[in-house]
Protein backbone atom coordinates (compact mmCIF):
# COMPACT_ATOMS: atom_id res chain seq x y z
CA UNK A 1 -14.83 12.13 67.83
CA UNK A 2 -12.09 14.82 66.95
CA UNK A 3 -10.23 14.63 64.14
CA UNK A 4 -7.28 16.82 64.34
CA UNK A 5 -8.27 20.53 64.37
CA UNK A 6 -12.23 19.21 63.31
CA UNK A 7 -14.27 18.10 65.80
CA UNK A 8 -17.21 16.94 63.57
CA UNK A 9 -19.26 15.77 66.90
CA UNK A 10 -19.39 19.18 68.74
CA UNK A 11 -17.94 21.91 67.11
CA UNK A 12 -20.80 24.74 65.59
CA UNK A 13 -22.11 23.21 62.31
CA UNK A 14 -21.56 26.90 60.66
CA UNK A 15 -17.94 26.70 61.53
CA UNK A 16 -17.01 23.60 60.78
CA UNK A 17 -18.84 23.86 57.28
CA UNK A 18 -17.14 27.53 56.56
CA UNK A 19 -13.38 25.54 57.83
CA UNK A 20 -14.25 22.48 55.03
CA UNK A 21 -15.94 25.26 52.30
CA UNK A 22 -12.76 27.50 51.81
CA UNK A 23 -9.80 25.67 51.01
CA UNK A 24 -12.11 22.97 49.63
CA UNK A 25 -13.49 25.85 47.27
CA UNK A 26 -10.03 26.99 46.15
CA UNK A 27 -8.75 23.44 45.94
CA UNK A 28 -11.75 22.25 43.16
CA UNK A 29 -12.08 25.61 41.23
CA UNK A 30 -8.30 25.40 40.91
CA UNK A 31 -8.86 21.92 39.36
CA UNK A 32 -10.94 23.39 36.92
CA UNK A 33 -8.99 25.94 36.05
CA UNK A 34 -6.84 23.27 34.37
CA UNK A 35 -9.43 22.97 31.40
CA UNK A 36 -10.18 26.86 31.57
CA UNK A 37 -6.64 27.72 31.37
CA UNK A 38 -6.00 25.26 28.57
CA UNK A 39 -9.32 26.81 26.97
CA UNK A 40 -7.64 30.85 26.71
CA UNK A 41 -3.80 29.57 26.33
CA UNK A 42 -5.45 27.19 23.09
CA UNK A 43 -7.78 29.93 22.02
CA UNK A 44 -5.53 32.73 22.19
CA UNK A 45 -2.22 31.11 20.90
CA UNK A 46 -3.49 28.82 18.52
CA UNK A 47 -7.17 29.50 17.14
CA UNK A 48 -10.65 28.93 17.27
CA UNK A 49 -10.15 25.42 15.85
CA UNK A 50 -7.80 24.28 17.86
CA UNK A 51 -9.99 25.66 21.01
CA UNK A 52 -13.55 23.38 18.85
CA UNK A 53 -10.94 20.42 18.77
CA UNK A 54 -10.23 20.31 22.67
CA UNK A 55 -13.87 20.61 23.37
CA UNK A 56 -14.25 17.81 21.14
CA UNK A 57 -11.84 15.71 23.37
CA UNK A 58 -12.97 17.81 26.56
CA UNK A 59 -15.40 14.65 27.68
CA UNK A 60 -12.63 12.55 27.86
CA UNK A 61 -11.25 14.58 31.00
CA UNK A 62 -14.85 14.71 32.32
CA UNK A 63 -15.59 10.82 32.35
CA UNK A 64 -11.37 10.41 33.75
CA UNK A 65 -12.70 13.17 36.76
CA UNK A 66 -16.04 11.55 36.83
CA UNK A 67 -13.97 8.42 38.12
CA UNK A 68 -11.78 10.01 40.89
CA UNK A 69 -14.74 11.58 41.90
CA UNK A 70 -16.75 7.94 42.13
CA UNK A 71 -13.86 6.61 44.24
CA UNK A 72 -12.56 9.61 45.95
CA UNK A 73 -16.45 10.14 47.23
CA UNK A 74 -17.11 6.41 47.75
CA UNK A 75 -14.00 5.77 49.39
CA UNK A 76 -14.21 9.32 51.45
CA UNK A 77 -17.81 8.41 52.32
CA UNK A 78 -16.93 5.22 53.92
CA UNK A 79 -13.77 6.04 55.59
CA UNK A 80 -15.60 8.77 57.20
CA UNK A 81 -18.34 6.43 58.98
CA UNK A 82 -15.90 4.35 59.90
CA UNK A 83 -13.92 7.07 61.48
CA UNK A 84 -16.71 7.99 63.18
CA UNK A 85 -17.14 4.75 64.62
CA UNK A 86 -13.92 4.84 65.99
CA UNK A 87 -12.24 2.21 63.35
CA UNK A 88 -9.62 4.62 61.86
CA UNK A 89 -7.52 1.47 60.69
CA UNK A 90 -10.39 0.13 58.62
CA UNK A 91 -10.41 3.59 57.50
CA UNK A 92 -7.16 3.35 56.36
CA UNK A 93 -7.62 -0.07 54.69
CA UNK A 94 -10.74 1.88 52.45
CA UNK A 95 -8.65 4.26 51.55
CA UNK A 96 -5.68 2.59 50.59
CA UNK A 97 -8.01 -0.18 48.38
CA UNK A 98 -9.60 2.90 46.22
CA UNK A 99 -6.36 4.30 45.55
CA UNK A 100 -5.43 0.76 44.43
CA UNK A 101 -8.19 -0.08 42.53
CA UNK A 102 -8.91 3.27 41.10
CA UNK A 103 -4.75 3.01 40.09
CA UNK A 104 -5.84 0.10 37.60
CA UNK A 105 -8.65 1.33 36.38
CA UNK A 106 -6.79 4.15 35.32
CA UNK A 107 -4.09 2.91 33.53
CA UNK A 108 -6.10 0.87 31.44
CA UNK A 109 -8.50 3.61 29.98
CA UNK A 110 -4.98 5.67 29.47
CA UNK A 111 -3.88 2.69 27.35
CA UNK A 112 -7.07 2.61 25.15
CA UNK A 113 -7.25 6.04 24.41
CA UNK A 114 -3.10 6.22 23.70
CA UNK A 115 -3.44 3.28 21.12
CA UNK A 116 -7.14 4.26 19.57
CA UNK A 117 -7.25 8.56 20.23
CA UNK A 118 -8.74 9.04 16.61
CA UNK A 119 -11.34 6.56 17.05
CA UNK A 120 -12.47 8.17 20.08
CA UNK A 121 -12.46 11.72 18.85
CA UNK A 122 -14.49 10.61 15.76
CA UNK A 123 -17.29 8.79 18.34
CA UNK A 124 -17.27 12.35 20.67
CA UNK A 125 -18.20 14.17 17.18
CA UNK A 126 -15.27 15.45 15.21
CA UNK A 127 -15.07 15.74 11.46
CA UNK A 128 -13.27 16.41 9.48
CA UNK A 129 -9.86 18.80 10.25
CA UNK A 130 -11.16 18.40 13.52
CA UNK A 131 -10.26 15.02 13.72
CA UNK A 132 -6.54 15.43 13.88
CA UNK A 133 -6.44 18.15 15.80
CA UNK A 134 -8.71 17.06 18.61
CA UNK A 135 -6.70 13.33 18.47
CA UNK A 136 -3.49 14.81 18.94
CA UNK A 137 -4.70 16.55 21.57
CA UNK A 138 -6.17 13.42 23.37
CA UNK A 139 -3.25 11.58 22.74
CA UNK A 140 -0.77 13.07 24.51
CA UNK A 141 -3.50 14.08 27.64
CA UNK A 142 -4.14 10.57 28.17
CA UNK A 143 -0.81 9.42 29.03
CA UNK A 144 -1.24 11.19 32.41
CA UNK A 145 -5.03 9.98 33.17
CA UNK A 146 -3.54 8.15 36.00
CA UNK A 147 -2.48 11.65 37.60
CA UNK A 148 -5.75 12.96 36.00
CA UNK A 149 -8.09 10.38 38.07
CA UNK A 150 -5.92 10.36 41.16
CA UNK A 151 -5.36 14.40 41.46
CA UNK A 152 -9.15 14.29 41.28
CA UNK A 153 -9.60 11.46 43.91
CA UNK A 154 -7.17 11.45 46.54
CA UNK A 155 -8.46 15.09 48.08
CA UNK A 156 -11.38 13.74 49.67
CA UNK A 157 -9.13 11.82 51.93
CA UNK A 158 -6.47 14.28 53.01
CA UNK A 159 -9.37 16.79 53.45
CA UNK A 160 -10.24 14.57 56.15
CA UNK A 161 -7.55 15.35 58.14
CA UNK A 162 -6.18 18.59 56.96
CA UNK A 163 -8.37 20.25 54.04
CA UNK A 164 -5.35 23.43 53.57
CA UNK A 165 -2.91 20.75 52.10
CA UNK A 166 -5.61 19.20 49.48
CA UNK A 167 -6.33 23.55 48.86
CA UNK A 168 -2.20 23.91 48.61
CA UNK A 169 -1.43 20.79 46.54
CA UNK A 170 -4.53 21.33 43.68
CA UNK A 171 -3.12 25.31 43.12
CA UNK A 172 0.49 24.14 42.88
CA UNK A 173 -1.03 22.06 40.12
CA UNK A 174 -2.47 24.94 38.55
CA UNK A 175 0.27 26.92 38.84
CA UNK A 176 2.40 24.93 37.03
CA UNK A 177 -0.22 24.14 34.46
CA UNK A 178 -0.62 27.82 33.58
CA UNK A 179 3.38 28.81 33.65
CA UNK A 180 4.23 25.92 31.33
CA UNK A 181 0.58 26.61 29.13
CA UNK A 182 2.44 29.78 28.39
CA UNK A 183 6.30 28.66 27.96
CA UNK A 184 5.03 25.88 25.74
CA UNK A 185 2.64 27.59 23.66
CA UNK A 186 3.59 31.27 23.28
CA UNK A 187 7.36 30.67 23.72
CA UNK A 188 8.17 27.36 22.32
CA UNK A 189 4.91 27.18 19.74
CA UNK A 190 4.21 23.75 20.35
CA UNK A 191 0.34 24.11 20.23
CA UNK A 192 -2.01 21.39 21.31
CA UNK A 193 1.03 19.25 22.26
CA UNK A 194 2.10 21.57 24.21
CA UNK A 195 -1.28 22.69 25.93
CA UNK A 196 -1.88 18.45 26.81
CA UNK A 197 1.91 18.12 28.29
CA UNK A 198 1.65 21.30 30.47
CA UNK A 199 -1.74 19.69 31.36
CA UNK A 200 0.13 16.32 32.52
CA UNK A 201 3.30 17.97 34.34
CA UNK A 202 0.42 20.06 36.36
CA UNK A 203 -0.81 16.93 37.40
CA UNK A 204 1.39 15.12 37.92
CA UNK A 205 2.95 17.65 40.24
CA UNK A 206 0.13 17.87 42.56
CA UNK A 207 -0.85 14.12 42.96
CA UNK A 208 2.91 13.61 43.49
CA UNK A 209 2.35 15.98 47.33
CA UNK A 210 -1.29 14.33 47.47
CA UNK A 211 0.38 10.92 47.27
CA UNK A 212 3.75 12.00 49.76
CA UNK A 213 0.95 13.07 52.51
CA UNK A 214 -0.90 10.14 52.53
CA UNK A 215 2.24 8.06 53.17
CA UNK A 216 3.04 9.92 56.53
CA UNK A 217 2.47 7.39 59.33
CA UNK A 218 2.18 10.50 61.40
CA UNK A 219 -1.32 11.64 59.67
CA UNK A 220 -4.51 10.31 61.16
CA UNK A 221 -5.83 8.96 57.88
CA UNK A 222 -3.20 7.84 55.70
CA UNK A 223 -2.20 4.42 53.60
CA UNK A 224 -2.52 0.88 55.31
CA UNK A 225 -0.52 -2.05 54.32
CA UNK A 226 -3.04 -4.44 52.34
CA UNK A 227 -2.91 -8.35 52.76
CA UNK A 228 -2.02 -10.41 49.61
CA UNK A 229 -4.65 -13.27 49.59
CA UNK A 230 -8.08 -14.59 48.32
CA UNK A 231 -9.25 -13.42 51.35
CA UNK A 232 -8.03 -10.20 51.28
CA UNK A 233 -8.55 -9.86 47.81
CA UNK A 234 -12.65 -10.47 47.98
CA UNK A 235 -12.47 -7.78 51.22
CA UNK A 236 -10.93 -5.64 48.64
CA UNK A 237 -13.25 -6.03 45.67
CA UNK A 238 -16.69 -6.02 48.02
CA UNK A 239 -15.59 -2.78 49.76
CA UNK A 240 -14.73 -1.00 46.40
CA UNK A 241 -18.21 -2.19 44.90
CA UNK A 242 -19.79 -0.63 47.98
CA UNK A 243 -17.67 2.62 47.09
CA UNK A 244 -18.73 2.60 43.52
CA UNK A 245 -22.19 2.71 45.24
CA UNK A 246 -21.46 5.80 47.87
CA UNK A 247 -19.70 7.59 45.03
CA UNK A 248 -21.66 6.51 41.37
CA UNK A 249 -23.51 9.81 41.62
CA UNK A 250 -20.46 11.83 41.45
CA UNK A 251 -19.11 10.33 38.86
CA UNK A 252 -22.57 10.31 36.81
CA UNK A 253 -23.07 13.84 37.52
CA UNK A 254 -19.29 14.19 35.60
CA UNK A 255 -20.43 11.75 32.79
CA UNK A 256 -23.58 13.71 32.29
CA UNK A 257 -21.54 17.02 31.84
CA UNK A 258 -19.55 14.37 29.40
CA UNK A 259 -22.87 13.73 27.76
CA UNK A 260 -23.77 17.29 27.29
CA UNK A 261 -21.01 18.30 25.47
CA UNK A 262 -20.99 15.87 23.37
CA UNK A 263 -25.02 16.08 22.41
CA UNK A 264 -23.83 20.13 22.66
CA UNK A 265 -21.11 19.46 19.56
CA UNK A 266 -23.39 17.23 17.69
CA UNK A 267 -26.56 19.87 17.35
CA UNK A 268 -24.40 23.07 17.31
CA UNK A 269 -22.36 21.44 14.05
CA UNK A 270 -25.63 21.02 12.38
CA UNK A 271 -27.29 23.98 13.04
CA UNK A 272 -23.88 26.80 13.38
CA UNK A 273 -20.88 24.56 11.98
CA UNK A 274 -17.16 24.93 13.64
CA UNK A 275 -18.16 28.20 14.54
CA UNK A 276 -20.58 26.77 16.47
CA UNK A 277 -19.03 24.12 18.11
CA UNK A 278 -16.28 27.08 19.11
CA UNK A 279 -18.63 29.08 20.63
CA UNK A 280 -20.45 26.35 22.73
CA UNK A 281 -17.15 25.35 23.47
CA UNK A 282 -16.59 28.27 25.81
CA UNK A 283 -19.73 26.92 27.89
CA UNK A 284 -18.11 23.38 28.14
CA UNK A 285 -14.86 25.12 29.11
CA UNK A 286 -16.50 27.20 31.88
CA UNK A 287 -18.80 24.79 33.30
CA UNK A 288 -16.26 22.48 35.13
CA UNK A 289 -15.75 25.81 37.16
CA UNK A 290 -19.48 26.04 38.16
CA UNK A 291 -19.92 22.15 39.01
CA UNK A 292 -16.47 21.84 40.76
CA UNK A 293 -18.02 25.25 42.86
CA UNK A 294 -21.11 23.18 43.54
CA UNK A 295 -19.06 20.00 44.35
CA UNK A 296 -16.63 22.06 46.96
CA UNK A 297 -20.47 22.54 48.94
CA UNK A 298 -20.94 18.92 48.60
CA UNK A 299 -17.63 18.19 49.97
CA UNK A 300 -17.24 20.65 52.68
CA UNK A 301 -20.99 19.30 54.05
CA UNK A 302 -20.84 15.63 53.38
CA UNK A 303 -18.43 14.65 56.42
CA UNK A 304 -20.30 16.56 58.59
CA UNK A 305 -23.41 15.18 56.99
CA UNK A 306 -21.86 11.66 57.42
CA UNK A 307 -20.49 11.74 60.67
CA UNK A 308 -23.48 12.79 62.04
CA UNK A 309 -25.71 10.71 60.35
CA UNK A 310 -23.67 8.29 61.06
CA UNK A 311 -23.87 9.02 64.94
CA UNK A 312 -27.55 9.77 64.71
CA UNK A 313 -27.71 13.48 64.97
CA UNK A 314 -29.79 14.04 62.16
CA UNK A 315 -30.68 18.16 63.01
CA UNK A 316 -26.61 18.43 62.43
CA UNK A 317 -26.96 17.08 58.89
CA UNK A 318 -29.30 18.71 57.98
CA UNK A 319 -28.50 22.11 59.04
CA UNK A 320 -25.43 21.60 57.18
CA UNK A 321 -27.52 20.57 54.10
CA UNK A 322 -29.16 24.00 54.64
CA UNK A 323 -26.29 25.63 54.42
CA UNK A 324 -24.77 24.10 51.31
CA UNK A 325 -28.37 25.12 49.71
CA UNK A 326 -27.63 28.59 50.55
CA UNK A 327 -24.43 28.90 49.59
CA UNK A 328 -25.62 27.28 46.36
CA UNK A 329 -27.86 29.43 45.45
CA UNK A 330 -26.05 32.69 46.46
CA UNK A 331 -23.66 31.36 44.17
CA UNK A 332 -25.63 31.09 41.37
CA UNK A 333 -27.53 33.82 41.06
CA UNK A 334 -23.98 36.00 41.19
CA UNK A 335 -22.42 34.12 38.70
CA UNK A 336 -25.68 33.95 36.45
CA UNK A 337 -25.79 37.90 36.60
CA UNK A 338 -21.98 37.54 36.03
CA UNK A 339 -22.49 36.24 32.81
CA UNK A 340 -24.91 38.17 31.96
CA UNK A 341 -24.12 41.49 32.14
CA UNK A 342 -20.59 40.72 31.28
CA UNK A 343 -20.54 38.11 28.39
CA UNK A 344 -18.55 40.08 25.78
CA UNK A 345 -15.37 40.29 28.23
CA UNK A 346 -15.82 36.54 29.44
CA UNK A 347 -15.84 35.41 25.61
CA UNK A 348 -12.75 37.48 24.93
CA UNK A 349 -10.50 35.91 27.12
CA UNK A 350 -11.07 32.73 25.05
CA UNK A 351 -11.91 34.17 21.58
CA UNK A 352 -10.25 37.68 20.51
CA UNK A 353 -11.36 38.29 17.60
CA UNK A 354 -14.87 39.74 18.03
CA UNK A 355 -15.83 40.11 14.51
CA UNK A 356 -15.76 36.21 14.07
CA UNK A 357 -19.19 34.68 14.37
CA UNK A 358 -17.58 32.11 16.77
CA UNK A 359 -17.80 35.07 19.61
CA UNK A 360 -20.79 36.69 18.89
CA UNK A 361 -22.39 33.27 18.68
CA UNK A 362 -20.37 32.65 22.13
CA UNK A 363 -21.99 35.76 23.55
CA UNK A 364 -25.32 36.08 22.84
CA UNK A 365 -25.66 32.25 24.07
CA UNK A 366 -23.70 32.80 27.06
CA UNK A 367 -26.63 34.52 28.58
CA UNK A 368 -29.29 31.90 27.81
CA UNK A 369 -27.18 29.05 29.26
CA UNK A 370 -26.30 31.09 32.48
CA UNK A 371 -30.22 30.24 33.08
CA UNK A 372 -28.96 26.89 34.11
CA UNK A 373 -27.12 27.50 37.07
CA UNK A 374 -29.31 27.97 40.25
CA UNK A 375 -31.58 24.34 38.91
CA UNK A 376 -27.88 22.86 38.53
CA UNK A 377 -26.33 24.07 42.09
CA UNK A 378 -29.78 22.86 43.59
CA UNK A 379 -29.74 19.60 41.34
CA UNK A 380 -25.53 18.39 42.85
CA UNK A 381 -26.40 19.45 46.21
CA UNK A 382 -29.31 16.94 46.39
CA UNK A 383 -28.03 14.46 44.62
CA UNK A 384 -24.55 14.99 47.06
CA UNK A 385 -27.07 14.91 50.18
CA UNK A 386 -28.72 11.72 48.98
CA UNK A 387 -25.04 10.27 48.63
CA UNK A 388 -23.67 11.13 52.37
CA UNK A 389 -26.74 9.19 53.82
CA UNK A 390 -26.54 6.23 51.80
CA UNK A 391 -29.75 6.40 49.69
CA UNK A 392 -28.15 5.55 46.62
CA UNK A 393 -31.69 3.99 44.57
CA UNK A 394 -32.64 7.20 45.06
CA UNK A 395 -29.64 9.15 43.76
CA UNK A 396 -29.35 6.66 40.53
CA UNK A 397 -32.42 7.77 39.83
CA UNK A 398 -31.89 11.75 39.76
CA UNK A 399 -28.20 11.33 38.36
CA UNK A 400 -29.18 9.73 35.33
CA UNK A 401 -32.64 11.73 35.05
CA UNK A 402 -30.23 14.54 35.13
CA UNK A 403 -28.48 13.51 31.90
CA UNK A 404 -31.20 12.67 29.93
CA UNK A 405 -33.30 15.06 30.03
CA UNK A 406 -30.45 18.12 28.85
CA UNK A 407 -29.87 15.21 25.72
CA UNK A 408 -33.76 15.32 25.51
CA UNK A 409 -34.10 19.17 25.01
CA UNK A 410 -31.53 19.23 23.03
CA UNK A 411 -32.93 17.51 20.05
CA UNK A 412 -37.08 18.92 20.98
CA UNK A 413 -35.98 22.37 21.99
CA UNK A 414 -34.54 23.17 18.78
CA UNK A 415 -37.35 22.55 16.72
CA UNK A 416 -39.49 25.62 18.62
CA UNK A 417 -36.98 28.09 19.21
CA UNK A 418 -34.29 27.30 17.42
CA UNK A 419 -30.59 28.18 18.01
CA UNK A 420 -31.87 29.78 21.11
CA UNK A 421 -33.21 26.16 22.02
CA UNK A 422 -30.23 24.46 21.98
CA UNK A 423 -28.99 27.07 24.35
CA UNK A 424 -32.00 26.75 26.93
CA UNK A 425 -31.77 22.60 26.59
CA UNK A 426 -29.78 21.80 29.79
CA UNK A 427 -31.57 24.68 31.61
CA UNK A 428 -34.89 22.91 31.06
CA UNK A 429 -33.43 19.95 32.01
CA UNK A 430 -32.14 20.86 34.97
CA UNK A 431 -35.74 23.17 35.79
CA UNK A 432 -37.76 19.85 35.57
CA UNK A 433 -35.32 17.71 37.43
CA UNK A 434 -35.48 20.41 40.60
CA UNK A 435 -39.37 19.96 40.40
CA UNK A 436 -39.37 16.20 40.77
CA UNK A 437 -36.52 16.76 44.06
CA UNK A 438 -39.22 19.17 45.37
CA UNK A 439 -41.92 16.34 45.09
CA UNK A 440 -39.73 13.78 46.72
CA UNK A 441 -38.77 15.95 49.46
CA UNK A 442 -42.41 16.83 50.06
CA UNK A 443 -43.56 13.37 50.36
CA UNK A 444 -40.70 12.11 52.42
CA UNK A 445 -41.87 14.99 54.87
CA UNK A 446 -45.26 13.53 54.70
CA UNK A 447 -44.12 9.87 55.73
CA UNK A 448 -42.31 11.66 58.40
């Protein structure tokens, strides 16, 4: 079956991966660039504190992505076997009920962390000037974690028809983002207020084209009109727990980022202070860029993977799981060598000053941490494999085996090398987790 321009039945595997990879790529790293922009605007223009307070709050942001993620896979997932069935209007209908669904869920965490923002800053690990800083900050982001969550979410389904709008729609979000980051702080000096509204008028910018495209009647997958009864209402809630399903490991692999950074606060306070948390928040700010990376492979391969699992031609999936591998761990090893070789400049964007020990903590740990990267990449490409052919036992498994064991080495590590074992903690996490996926895979070849 051809979708538009994609023809995931026939068309080369190669091509149709390198069509999904590129404005998938751009799209997601320009999604991160939302917290790295907010990172050097707050770090530059306001301080080192003020940079430790938004790290503080950064897991917020993670666990609202985490859940477009869930139902933006889940709900991409499904509408994708379906399409490849031929039933684009049940498509539709899956789409349409996790926009819905995901809608609600969304407002309501907004309203919890508008009326309690200090309570929630003080469980992620702030003390005290921190406090205020990082719940001002949080309170005026979460008025928008409907945009957040949807902006996240709603690009797996226009990708399915025409990936270059989903690419055009997240970098007119970022554009805006970074031209009112610097109006609002370096013109009008409104600090973290300012950084958290330029955040939400980004936003809401780009789900605003996300959500006009989907209502086209001309587009292949686009909004259906739901039903309003019991009936309809139990379809609704059944297909959206089978989404949560599909897409869980997406949004676990987001709460486990969530998970680090806050274990990463709690030890670097004890052992370094603010300074620190500062430094180790330059990690937390750059890391979205290296998962979303990761996730764009996941992406760009799971329709193909789907469709053709779906259709039963298996060698199609997995060549296109080969390739995602590759172009994982190409990835990695440039970016590791990136950040090694050039940690000093990378710091600086975020932290000027380079007498303070906030940067040359920030840059001799940048190094050490880079050692995570090619056991991540390989860690989100299995665990997004796993998803796209519907073994989710199996991917519950790895997701949250993946955020334990970085929480693990956090605490042990510490105690044998010190400082430089709170650095190495999610590598090692992410080292053993690869070597159980290597065992699986070997004895699933062995059962044939």
């Amino acid at each position: 079956m051809q979708r538009d321009n994609l023809d995931f039945r026939n068309m080369s595997v190669s091509k149709l991966y390198a069509k999904q990879l590129f404005p998938t790529l751009l799209g997601m790293v320009s999604s991160a660039l939302f917290t790295v922009v907010d990172g050097i605007f707050v770090g530059r223009g306001i301080g080192s504190d003020a940079i430790a307070a938004v790290n503080i709050a950064a897991p917020v942001f993670m666990i609202a992505a985490g859940l477009g993620l869930m139902f933006g896979m889940g709900g991409g997932i499904l509408a994708s076997i379906n399409l490849s069935r031929g039933k684009r209007l049940i498509a539709n209908i899956n789409v349409t009920q996790a926009v819905v669904m995901l809608t609600i869920v969304s407002v309501a965490m907004g309203i919890l962390l508008t009326v309690f923002p200090e309570t929630a800053v003080t469980l992620l690990g702030a003390e005290g000037h921190l406090t205020e800083l990082a719940a001002e900050y949080l309170f005026w982001f979460s008025i928008s974690i409907p945009s957040t969550v949807l902006l996240v979410a709603l690009p797996f389904f226009v990708r399915l028809t025409n990936p270059n709008f989903a690419m055009w729609a997240m970098l007119a979000a970022t554009f805006v983002n970074i031209l009112l980051d610097y109006i609002f702080i370096f013109i009008f000096g409104w600090g973290l207020f300012g950084a958290a509204i330029a955040t939400d008028l980004g936003e809401l910018v780009g789900t605003f084209m996300l959500l006009i495209y989907l209502f086209r009647p001309s587009v292949a997958i686009r909004f259906a009109r739901l039903k309003v009864s019991v009936k309809s209402i139990r379809l609704t809630l059944r297909n959206t727990w089978y989404m949560l399903k599909l897409g869980v490991s997406s949004c676990l692999s987001e709460v486990t980022i969530a998970v680090m950074a806050i274990a990463g606060n709690y030890v670097f306070m004890s052992h370094l202070g603010t300074d620190g948390v500062a430094a180790y928040s330059i990690v937390c700010y750059l890391f979205p860029i290296i998962f979303m990376v990761f996730n764009a492979m996941v992406q760009s391969a799971q329709p193909i993977i789907s469709y053709n699992y779906g259709c039963g031609q298996i060698a199609r999936s997995n060549k296109a799981l080969r390739l995602s591998v590759t172009s994982a761990v190409i990835f990695a090893l440039m970016i590791s060598g990136l950040f090694v070789y050039f940690s000093g400049d990378i710091v600086s964007l975020f932290l000027p000053d380079r007498e303070s020990h906030a940067w040359q903590y920030a840059v001799a740990g940048l190094p050490l941490f880079a050692v995570d990267y090619i056991f991540f990449g390989i860690n989100v490409i299995a665990i997004g494999y796993y998803t796209s052919i519907e073994r989710i036992n199996r991917v519950m498994r790895l997701t949250l085996l993946r955020g334990v064991l970085p929480v693990l080495f956090f605490f042990v590590l510490p105690l044998l090398f010190g400082v430089t074992g709170i650095w190495l903690a999610v590598a090692a996490g992410d080292m053993t987790a690869v070597a159980i996926i290597v065992i699986l895979t070997l004895r699933d070849k062995k059962r044939g």
